[in-house]
C-alpha atoms as a PDB file:
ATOM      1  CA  UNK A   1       0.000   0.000   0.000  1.00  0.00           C
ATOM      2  CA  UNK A   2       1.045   3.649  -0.883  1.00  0.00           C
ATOM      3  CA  UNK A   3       1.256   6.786   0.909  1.00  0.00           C
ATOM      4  CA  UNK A   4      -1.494   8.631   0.002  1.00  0.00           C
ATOM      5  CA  UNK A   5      -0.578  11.886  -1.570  1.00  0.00           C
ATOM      6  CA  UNK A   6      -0.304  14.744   0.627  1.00  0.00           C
ATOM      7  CA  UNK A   7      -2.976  17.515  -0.074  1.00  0.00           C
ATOM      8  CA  UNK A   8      -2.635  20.605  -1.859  1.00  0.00           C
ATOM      9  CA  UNK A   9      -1.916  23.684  -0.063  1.00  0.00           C
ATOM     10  CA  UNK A  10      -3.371  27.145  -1.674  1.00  0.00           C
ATOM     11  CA  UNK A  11      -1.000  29.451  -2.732  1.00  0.00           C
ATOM     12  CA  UNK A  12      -0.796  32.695  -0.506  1.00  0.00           C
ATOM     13  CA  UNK A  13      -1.841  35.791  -1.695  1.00  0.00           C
ATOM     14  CA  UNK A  14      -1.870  39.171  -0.217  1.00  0.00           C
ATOM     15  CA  UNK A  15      -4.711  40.571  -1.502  1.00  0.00           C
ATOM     16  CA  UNK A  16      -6.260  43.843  -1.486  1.00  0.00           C
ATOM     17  CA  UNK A  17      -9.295  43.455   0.885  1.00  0.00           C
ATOM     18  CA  UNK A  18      -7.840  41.017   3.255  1.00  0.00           C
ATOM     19  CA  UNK A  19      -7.778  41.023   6.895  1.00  0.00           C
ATOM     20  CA  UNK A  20      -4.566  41.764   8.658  1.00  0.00           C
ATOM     21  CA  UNK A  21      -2.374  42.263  11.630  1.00  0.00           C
ATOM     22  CA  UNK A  22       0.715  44.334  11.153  1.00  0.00           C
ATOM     23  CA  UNK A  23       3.711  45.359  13.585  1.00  0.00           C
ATOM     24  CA  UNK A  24       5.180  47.632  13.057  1.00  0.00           C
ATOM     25  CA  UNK A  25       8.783  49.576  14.306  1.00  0.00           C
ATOM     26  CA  UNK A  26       7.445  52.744  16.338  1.00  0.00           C
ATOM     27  CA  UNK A  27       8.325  55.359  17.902  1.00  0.00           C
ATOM     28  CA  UNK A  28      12.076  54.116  19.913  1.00  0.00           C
ATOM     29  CA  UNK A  29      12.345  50.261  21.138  1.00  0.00           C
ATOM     30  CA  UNK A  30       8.353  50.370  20.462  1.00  0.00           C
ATOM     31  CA  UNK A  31       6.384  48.012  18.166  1.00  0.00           C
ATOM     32  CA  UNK A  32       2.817  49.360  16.614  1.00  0.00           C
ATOM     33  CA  UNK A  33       0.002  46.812  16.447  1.00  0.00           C
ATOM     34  CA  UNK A  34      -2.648  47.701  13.402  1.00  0.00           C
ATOM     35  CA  UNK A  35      -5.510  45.756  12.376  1.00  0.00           C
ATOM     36  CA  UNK A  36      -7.651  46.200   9.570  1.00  0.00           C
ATOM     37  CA  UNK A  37      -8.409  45.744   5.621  1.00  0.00           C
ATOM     38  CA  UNK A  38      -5.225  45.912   3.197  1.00  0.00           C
ATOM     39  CA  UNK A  39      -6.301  48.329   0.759  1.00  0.00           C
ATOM     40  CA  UNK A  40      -2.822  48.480  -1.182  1.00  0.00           C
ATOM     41  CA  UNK A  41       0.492  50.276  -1.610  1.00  0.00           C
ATOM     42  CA  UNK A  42       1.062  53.679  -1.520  1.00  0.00           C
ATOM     43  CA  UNK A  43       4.228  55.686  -2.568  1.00  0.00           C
ATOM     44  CA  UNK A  44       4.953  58.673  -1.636  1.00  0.00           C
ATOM     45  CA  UNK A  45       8.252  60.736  -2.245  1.00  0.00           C
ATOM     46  CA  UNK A  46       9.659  57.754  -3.629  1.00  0.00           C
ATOM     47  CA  UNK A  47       9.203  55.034  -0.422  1.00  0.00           C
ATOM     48  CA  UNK A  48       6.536  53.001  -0.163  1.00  0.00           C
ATOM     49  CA  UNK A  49       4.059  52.204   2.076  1.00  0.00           C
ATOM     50  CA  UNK A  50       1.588  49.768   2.948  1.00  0.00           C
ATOM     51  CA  UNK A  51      -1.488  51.171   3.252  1.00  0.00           C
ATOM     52  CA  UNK A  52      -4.776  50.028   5.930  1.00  0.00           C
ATOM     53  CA  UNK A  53      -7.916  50.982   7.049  1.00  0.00           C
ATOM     54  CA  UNK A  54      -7.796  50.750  10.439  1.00  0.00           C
ATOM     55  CA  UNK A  55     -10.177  48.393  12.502  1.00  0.00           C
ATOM     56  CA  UNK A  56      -9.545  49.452  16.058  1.00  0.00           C
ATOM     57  CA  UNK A  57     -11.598  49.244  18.888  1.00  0.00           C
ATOM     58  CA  UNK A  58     -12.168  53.133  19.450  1.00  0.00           C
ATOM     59  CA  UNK A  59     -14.415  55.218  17.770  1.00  0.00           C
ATOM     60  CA  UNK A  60     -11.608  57.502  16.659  1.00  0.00           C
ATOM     61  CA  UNK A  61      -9.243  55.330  14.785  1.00  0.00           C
ATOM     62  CA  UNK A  62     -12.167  53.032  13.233  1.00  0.00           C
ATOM     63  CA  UNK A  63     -11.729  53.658   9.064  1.00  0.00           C
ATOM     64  CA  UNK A  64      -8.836  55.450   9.376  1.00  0.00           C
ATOM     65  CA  UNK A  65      -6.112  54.816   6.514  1.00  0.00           C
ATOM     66  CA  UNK A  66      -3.175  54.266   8.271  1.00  0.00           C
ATOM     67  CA  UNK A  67       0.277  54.116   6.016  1.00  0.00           C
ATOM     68  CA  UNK A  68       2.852  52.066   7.225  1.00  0.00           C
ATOM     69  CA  UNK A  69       6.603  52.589   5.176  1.00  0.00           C
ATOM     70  CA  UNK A  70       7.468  49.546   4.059  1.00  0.00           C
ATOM     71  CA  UNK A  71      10.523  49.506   6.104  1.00  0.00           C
ATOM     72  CA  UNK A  72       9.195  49.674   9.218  1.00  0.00           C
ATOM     73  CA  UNK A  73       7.074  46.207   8.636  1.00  0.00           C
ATOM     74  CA  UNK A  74       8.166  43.770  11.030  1.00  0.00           C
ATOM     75  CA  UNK A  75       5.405  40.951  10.804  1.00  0.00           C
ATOM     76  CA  UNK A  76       1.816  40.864   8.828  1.00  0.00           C
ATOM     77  CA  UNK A  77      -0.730  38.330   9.908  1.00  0.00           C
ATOM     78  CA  UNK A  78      -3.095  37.361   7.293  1.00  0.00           C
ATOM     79  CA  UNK A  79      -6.119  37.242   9.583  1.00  0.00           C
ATOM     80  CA  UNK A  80      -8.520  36.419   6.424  1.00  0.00           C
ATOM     81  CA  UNK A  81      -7.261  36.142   2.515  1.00  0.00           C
ATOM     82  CA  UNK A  82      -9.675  37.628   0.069  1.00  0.00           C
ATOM     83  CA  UNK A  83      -9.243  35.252  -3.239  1.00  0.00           C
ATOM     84  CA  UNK A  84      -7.477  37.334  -6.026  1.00  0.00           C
ATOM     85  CA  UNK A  85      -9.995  37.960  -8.876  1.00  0.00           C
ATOM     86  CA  UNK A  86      -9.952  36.195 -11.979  1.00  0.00           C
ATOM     87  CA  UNK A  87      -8.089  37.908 -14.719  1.00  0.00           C
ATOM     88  CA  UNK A  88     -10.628  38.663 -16.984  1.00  0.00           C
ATOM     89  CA  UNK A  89      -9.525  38.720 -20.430  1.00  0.00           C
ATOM     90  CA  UNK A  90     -12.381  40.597 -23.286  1.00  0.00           C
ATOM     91  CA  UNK A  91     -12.853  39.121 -26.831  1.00  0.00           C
ATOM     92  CA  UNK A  92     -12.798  40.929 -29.173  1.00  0.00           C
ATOM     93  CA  UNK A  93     -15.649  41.944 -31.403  1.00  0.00           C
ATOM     94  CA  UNK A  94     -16.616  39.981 -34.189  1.00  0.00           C
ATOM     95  CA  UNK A  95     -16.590  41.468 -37.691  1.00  0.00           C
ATOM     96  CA  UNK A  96     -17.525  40.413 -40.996  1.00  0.00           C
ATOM     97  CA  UNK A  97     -19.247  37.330 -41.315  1.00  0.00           C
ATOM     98  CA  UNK A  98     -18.395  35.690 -37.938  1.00  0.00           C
ATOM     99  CA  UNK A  99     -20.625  38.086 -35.318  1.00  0.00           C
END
């Protein structure tokens, strides 16, 4: 008897829309938590930065886009992966006798 054949893992993707939890390098020997939705990369004056609307428990930073420079990540938790979309390719339009 064989082994059966280990399953399939999905292939991570960070995706805009997911879930996460990011630390961060703060202010001297401190690390930021964040938690929100990933909604994408930012540059600005060159660097870039990862950019998240906040989900925090207070009333003040709830939907707040925080940006976080790139390098100042230290770990991102991918709380829940939103499934990239489908590339979605149009055909083209028929002419002449094939419509």
């Amino acid at each position: 008897m064989s082994a059966p054949a280990p399953a399939k893992k999905p292939m991570i993707a960070f995706t805009v829309g997911s879930k996460v939890s990011v630390r961060s390098a703060g202010g001297k020997d401190d690390v930021l938590l964040s938690e929100g939705t990933f909604r994408g990369l930012v540059s600005i004056g060159g660097d870039s930065s990862l950019a998240l609307e906040l989900e925090a428990a207070s009333k003040r930073d709830k939907g707040r886009i925080r940006l976080i420079p790139l390098n100042a990540l230290l770990s991102i938790d991918i709380v829940e992966a939103v499934k990239p979309e489908e590339e979605k390719r149009a055909e083209p339009p028929a002419t002449g006798y094939f419509r």
